[in-house]
C-alpha atoms as a PDB file:
ATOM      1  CA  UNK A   1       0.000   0.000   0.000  1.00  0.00           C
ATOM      2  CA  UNK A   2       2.817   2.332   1.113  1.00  0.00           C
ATOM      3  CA  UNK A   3       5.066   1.601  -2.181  1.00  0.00           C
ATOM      4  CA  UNK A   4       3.532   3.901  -4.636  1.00  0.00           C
ATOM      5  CA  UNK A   5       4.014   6.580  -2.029  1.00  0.00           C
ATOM      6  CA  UNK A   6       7.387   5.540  -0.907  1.00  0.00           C
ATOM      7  CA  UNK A   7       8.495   6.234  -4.385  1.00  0.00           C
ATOM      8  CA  UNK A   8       8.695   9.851  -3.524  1.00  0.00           C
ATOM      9  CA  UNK A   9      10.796  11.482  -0.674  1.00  0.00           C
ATOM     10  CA  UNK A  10       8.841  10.852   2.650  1.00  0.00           C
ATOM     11  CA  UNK A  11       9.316  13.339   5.922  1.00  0.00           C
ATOM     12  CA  UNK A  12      11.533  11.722   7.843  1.00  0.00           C
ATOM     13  CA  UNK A  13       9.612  13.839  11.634  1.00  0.00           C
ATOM     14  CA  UNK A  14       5.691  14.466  11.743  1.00  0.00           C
ATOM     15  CA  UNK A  15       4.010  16.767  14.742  1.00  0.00           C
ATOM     16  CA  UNK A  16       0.281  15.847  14.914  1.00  0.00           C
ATOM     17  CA  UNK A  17      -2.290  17.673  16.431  1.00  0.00           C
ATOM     18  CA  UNK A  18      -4.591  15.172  17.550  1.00  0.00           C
ATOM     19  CA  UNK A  19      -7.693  17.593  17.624  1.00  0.00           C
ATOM     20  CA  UNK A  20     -11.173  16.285  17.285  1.00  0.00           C
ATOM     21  CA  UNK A  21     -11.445  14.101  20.701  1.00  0.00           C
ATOM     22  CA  UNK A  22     -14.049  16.481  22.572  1.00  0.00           C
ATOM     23  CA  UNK A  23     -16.407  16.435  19.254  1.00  0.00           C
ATOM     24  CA  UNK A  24     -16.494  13.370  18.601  1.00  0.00           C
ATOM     25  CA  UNK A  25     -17.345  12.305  22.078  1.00  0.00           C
ATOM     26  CA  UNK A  26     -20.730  14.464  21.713  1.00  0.00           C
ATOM     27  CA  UNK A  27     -21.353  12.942  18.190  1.00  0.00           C
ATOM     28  CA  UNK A  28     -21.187   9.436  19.159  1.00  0.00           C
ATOM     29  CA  UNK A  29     -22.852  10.578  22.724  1.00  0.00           C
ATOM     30  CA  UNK A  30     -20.370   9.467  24.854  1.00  0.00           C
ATOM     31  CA  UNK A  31     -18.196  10.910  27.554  1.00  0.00           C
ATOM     32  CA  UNK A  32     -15.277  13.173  27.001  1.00  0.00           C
ATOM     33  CA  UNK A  33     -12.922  11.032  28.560  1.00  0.00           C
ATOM     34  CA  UNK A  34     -13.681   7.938  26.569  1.00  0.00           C
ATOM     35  CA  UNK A  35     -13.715  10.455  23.531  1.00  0.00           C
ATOM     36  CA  UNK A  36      -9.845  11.673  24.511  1.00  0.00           C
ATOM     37  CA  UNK A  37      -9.304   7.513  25.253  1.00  0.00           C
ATOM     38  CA  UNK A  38     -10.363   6.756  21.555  1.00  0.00           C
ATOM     39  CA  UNK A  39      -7.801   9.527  20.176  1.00  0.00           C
ATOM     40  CA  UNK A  40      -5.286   7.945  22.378  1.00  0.00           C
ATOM     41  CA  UNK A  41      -6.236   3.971  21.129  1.00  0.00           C
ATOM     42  CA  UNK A  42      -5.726   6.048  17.427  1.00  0.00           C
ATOM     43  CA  UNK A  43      -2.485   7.264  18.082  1.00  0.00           C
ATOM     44  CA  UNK A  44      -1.694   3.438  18.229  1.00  0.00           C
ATOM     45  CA  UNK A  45      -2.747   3.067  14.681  1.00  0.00           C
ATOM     46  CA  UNK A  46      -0.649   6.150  13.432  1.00  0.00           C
ATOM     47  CA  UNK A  47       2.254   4.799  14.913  1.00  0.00           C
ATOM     48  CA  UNK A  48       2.338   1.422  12.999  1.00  0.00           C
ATOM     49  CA  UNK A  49       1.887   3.237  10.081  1.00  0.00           C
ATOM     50  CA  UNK A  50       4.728   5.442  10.447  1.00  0.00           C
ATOM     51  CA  UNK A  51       6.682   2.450  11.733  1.00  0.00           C
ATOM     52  CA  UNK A  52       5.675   0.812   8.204  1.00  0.00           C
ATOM     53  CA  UNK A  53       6.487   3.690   6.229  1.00  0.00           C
ATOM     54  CA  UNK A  54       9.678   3.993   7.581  1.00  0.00           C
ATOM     55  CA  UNK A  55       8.884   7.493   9.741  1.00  0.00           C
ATOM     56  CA  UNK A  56      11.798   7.766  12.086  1.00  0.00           C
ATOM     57  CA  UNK A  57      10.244  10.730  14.488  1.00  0.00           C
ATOM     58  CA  UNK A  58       6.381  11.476  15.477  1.00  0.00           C
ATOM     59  CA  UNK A  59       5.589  14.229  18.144  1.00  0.00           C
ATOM     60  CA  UNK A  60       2.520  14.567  19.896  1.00  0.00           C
ATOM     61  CA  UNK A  61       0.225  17.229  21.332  1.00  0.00           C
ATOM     62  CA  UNK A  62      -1.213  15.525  23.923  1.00  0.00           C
ATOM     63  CA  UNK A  63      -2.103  18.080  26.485  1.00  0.00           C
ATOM     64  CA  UNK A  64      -1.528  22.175  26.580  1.00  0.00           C
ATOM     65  CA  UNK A  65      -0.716  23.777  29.164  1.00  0.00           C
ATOM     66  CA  UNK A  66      -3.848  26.027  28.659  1.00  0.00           C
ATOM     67  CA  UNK A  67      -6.049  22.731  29.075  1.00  0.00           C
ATOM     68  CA  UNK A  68      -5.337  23.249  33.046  1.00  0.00           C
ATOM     69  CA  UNK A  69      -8.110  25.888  32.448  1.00  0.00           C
ATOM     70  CA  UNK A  70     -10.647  23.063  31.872  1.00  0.00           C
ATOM     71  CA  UNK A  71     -12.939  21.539  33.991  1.00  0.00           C
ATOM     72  CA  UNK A  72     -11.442  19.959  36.735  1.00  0.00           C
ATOM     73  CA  UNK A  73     -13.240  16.887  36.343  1.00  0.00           C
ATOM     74  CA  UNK A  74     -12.052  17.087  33.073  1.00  0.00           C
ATOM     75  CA  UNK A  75      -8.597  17.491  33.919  1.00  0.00           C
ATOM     76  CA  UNK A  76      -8.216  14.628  36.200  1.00  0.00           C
ATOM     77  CA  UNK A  77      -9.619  12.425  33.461  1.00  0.00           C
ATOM     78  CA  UNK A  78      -6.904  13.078  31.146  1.00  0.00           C
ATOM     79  CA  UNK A  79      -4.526  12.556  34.020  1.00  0.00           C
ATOM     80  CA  UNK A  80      -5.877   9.268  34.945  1.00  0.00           C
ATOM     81  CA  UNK A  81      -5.926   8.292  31.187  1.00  0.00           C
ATOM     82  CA  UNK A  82      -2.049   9.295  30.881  1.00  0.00           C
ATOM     83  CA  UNK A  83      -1.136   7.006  33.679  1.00  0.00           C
ATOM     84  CA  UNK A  84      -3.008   4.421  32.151  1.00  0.00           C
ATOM     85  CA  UNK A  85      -1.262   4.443  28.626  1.00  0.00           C
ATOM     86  CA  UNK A  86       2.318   5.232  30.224  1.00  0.00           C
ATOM     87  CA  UNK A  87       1.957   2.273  32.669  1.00  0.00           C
ATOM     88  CA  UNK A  88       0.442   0.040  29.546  1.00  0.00           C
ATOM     89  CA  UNK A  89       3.681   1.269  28.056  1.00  0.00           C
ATOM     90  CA  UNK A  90       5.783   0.463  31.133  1.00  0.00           C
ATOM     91  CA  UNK A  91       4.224  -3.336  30.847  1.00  0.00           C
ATOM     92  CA  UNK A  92       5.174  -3.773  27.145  1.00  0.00           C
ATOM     93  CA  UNK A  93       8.702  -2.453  26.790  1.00  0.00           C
ATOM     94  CA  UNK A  94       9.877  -5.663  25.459  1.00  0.00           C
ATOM     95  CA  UNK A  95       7.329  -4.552  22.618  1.00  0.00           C
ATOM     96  CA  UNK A  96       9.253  -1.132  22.537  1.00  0.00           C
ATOM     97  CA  UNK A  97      12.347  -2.119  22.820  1.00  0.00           C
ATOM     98  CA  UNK A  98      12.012  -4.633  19.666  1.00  0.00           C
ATOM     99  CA  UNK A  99      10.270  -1.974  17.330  1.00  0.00           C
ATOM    100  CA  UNK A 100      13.430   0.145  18.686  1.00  0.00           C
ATOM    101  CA  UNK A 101      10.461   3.107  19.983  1.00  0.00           C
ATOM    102  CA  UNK A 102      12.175   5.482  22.430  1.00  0.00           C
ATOM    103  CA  UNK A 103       9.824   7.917  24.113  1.00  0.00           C
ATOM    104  CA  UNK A 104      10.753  11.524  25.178  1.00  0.00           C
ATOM    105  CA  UNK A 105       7.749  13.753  26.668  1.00  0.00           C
ATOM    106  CA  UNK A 106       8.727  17.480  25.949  1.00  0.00           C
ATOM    107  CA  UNK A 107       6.639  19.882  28.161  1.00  0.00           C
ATOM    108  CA  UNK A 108       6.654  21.202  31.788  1.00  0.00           C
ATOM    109  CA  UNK A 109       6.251  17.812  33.597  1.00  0.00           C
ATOM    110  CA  UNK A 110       6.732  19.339  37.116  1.00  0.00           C
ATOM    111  CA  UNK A 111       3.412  20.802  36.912  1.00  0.00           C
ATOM    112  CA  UNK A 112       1.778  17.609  36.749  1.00  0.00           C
ATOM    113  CA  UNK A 113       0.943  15.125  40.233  1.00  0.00           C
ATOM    114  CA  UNK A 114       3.964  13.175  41.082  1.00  0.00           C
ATOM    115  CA  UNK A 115       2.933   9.821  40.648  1.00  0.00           C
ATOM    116  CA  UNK A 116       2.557  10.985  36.798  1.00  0.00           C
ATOM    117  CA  UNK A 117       6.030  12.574  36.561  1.00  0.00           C
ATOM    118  CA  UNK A 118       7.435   9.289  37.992  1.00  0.00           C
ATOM    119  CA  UNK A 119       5.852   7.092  35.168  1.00  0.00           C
ATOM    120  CA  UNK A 120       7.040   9.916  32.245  1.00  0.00           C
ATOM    121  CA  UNK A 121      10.440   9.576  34.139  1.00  0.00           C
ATOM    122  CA  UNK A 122       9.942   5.678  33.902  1.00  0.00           C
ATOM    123  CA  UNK A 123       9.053   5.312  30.317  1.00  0.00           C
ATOM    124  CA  UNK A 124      11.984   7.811  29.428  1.00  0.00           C
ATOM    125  CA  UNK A 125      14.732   6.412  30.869  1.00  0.00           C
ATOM    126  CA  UNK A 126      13.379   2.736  30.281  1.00  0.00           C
ATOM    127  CA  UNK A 127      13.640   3.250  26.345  1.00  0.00           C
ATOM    128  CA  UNK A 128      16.791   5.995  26.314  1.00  0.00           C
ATOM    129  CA  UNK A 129      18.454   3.606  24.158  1.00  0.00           C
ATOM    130  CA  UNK A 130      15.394   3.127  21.491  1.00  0.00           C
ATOM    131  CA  UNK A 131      17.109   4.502  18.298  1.00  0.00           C
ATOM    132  CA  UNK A 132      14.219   3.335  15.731  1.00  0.00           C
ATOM    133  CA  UNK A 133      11.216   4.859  16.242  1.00  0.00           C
ATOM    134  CA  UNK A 134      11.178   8.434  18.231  1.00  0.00           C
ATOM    135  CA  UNK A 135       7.750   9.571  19.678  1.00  0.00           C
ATOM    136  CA  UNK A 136       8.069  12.883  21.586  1.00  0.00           C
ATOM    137  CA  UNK A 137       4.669  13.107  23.642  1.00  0.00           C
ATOM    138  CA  UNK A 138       4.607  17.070  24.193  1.00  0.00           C
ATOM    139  CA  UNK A 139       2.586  16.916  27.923  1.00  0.00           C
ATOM    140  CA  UNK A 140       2.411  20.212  30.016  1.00  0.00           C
ATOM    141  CA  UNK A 141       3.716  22.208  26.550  1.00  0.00           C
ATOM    142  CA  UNK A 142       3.288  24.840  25.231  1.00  0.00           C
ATOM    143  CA  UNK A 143       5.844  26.794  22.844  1.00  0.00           C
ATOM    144  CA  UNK A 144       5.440  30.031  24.665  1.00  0.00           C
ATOM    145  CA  UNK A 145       6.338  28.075  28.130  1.00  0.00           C
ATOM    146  CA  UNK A 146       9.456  26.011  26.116  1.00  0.00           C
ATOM    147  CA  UNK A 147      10.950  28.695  24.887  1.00  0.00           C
ATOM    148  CA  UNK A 148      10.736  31.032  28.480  1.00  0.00           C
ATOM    149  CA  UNK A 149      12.240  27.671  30.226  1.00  0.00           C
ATOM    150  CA  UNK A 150      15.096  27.770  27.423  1.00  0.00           C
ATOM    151  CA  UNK A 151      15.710  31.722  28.244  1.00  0.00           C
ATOM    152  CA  UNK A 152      15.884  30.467  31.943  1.00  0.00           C
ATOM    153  CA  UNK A 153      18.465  27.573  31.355  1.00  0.00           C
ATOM    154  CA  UNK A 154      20.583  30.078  29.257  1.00  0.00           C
ATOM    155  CA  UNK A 155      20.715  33.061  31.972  1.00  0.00           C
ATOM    156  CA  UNK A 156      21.356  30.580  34.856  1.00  0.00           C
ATOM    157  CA  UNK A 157      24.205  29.693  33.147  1.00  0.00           C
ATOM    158  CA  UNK A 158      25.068  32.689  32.400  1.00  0.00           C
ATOM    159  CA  UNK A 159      25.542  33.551  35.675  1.00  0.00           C
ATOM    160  CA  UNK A 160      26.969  30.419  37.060  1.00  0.00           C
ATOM    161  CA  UNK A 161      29.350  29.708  34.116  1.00  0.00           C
ATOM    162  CA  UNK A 162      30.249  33.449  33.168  1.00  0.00           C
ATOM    163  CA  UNK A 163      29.438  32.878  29.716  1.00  0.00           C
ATOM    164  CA  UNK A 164      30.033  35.620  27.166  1.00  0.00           C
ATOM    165  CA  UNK A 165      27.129  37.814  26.157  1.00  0.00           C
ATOM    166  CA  UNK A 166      28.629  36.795  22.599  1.00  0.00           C
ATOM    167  CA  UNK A 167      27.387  32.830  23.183  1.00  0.00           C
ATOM    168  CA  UNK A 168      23.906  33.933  23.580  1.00  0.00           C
ATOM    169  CA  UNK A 169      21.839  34.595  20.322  1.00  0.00           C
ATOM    170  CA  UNK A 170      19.014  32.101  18.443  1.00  0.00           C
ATOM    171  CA  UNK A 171      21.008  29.627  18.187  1.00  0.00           C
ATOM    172  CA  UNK A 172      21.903  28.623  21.166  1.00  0.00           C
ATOM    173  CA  UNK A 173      18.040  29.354  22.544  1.00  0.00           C
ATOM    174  CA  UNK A 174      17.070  27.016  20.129  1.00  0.00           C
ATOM    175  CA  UNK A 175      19.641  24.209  21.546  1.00  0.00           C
ATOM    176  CA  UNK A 176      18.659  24.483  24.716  1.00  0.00           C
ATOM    177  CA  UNK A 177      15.053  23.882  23.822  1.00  0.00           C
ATOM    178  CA  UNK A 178      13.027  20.490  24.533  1.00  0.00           C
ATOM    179  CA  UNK A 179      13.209  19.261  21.547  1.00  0.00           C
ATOM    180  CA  UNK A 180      17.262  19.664  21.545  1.00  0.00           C
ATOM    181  CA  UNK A 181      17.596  16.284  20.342  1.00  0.00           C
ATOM    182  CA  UNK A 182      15.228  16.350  17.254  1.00  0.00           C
ATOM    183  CA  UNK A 183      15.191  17.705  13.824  1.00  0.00           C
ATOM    184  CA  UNK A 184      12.297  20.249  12.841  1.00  0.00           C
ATOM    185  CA  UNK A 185       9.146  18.348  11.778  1.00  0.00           C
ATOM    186  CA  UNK A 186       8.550  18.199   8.042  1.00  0.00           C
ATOM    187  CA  UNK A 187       5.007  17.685   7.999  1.00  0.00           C
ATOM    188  CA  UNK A 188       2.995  19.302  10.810  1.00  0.00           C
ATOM    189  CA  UNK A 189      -0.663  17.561  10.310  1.00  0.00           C
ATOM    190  CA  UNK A 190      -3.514  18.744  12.477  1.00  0.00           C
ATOM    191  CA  UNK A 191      -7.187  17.114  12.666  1.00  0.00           C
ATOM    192  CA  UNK A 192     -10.701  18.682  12.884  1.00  0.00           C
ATOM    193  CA  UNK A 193     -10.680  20.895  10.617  1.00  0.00           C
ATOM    194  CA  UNK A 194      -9.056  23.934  12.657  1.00  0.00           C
ATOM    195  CA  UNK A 195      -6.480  25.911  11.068  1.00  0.00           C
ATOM    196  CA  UNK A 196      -4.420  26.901  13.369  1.00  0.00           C
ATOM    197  CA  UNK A 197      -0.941  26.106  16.074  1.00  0.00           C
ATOM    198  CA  UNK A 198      -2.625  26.343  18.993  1.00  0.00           C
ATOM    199  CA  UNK A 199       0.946  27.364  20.298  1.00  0.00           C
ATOM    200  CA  UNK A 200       2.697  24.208  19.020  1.00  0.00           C
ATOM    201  CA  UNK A 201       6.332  24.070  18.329  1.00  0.00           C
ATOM    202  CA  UNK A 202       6.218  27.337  16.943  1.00  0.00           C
ATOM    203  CA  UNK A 203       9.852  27.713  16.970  1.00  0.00           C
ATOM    204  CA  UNK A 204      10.693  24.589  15.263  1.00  0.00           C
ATOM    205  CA  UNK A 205       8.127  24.541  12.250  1.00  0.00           C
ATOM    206  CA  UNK A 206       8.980  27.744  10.236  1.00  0.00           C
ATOM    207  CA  UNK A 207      10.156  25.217   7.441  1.00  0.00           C
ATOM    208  CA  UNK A 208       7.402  22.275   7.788  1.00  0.00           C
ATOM    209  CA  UNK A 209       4.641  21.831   5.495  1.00  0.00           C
ATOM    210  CA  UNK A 210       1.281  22.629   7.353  1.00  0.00           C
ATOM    211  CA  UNK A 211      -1.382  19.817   6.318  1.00  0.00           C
ATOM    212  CA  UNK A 212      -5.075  20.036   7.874  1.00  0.00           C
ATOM    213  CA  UNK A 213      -7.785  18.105   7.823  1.00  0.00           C
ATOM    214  CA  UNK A 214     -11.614  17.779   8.668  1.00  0.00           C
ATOM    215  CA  UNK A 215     -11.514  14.450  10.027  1.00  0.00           C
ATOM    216  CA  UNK A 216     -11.642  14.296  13.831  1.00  0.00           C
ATOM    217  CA  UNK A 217      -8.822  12.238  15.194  1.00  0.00           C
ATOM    218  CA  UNK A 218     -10.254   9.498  16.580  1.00  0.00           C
ATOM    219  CA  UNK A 219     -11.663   8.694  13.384  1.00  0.00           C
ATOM    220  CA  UNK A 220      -8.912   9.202  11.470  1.00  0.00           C
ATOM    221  CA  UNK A 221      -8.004   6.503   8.595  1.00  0.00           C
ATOM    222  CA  UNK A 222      -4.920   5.162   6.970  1.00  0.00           C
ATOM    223  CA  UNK A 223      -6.088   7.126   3.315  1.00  0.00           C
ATOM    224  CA  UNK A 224      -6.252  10.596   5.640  1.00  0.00           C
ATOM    225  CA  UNK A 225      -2.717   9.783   6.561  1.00  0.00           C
ATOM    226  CA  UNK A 226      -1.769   8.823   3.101  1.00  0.00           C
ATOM    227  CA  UNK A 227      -3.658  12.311   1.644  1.00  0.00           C
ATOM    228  CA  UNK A 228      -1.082  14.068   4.577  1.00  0.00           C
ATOM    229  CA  UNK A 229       1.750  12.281   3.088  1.00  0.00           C
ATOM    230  CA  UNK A 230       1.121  13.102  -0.664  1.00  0.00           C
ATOM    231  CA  UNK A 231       0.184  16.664   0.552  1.00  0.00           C
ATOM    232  CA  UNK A 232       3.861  17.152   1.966  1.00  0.00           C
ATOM    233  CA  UNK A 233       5.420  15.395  -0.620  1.00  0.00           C
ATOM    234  CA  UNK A 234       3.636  18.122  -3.059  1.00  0.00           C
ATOM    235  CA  UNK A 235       4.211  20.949  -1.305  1.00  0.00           C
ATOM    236  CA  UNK A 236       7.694  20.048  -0.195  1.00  0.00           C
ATOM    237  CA  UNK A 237       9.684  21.403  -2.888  1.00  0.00           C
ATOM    238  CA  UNK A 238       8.606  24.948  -2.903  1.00  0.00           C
ATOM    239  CA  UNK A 239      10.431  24.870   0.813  1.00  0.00           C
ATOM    240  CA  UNK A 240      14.078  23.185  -0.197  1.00  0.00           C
ATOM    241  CA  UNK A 241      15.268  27.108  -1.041  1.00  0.00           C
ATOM    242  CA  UNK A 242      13.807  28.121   1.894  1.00  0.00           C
ATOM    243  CA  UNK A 243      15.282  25.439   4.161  1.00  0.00           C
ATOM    244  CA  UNK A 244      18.526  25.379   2.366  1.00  0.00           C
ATOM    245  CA  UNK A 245      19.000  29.456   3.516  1.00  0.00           C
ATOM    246  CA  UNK A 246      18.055  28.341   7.108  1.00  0.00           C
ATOM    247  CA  UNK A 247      20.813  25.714   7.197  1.00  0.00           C
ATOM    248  CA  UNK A 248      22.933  28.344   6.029  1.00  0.00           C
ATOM    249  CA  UNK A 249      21.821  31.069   8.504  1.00  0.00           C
ATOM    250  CA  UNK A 250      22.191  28.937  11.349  1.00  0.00           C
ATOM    251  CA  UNK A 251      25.940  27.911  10.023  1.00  0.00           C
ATOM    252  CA  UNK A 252      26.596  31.221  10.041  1.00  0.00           C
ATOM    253  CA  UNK A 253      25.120  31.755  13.171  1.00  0.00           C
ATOM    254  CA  UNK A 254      27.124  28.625  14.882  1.00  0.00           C
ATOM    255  CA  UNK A 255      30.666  30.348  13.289  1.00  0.00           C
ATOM    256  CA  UNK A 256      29.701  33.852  14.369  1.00  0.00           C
ATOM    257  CA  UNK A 257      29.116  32.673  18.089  1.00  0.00           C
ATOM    258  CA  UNK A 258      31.515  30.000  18.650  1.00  0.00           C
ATOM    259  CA  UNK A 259      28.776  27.543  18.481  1.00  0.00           C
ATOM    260  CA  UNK A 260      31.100  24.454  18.305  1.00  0.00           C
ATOM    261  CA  UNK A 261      33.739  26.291  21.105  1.00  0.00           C
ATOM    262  CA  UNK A 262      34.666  23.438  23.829  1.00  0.00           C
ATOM    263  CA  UNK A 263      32.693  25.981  26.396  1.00  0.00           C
ATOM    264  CA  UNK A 264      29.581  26.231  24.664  1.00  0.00           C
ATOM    265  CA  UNK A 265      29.771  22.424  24.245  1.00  0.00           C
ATOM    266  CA  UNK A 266      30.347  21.773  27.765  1.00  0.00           C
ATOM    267  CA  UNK A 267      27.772  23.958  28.572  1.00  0.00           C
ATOM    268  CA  UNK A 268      25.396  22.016  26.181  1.00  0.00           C
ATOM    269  CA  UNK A 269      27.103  18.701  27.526  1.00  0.00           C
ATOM    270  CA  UNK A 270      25.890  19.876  31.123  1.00  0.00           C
ATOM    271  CA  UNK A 271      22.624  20.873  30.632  1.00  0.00           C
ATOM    272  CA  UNK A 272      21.382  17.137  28.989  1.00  0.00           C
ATOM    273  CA  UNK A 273      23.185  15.699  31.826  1.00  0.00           C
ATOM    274  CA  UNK A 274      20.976  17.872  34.664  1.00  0.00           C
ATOM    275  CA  UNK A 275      18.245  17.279  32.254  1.00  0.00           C
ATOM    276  CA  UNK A 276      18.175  13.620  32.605  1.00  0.00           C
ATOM    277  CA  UNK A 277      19.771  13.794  36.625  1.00  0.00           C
ATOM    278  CA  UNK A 278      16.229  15.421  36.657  1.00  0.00           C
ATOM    279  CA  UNK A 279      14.209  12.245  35.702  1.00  0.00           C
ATOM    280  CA  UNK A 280      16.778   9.887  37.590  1.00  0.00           C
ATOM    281  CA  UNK A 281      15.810  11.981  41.164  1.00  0.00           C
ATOM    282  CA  UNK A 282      11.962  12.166  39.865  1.00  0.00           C
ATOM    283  CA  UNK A 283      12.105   8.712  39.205  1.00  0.00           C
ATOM    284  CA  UNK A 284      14.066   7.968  42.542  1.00  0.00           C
ATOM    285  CA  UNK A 285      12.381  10.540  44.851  1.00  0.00           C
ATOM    286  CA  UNK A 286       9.006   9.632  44.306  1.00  0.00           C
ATOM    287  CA  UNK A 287       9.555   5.952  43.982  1.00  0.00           C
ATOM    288  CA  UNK A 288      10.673   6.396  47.351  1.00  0.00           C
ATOM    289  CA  UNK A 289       8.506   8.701  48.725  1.00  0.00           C
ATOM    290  CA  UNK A 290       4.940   6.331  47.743  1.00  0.00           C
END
């Protein structure tokens, strides 16, 4: 099925925006929660399909930061649903670990309860090594909050390091961002209809080919995905002069600041390591605190 398609270049990192849940819950006249439970039963599907298409990075907008303003009942249901699927995770990481997935949730996870950070810090460090398959789960996120946490990072350093005011420009903001570790999404493909970001990796998708649909994402269908595919692979090529004078700007940018400079390394080098110190002690702490 995927051959015809695979004929043409394929993006290589897709950020959905699995909107759609709420609706169809009060079309099929069920609860919200078991509508947000079908949309996450769907992402299932969307990941074997990437998996067969050889898709080596999804990201996920699972939950805003702005959804805190919800109901609380509301709130707490998504909660409870997240530790379901990240413990269901937790039980099949034999399954992960031989489809090579590696899971990385990109958000604000201290705002969430405890026993929920523990099970994010779980199911990250329990597939770190997962080099296949990358699914970035953006929890607690938004881009507004990412990029404020990045400024934070920088200016502690800053101060604690004496850093130049030289090694601080874009490009360094945008290394010390969550998503560090992943190459801007090529296709950005949101459900429901809605045409817009909703504050979603706005930093990392001036280059990606948007892609919306009127499906609602639980209902969503291997020929939607294919139409998102063809879609990118159509519009792709009126970006490569754009992207090509972004790879060049931020060359430029990585000369002009000493980018590559041992201490801006090091500094990088440090700031993954209290990154994932972070999970270990969330992990450990809480583990030992139940």
């Amino acid at each position: 099925m995927f051959r015809a398609i695979q004929i043409n270049k394929i993006p290589q990192h897709i950020a959905f925006v699995m909107d759609g849940n709420r609706r169809f819950a009060r079309s099929q006249q069920i609860d919200k929660i078991e509508g947000h439970s079908r949309g996450f039963s769907k992402l299932a599907d969307v990941l074997r399909w990437c998996l067969d298409m050889g898709i080596r990075e999804v990201t996920t907008f699972a939950f805003s930061i702005e959804n805190f303003k919800r109901s609380n009942e509301e709130v707490e249901g998504l909660f409870n649903l997240a530790r379901e699927k990240f413990s269901k995770l937790l039980e099949e990481t034999n399954r992960l670990d031989e489809h090579g997935i590696r899971i990385r949730v990109i958000g604000n996870i201290e705002l969430l309860p405890a026993d929920l950070q523990r099970l994010i810090a779980t199911a990250m460090l329990r597939t770190e090594n997962n080099d296949k398959l990358f699914l970035n789960v953006a929890f607690a996120y938004t881009s507004r909050d990412e990029i404020t946490q990045a400024v934070e990072t920088v200016m502690k350093h800053y101060e604690d390091d004496g850093m130049p005011p030289t090694d601080i420009n874009e490009r360094l903001l945008e290394a010390c961002l969550y998503t560090r570790h992943s190459p801007p999404p090529d296709l950005v493909f949101r459900t429901s209809g809605e045409t817009r970001l909703s504050d979603f990796m706005m930093w990392q998708i001036k280059s990606s080919v948007l892609y919306f649909t009127n499906v609602l994402w639980p209902q969503i269908t291997i020929w939607n995905f294919m139409a998102g595919i063809v879609a990118y692979q159509r519009d792709r090529r009126h970006l490569e002069a754009y992207k090509r004078e972004n790879r060049l700007h931020s060359a430029q940018l990585d000369k002009s600041s000493d980018f590559y400079s041992l201490r801006v390394q090091r500094f990088l080098h440090k700031m993954d390591a209290n990154r994932r110190k972070l999970l270990s002690t969330t992990n450990t702490k809480i583990k030992g605190g139940r």
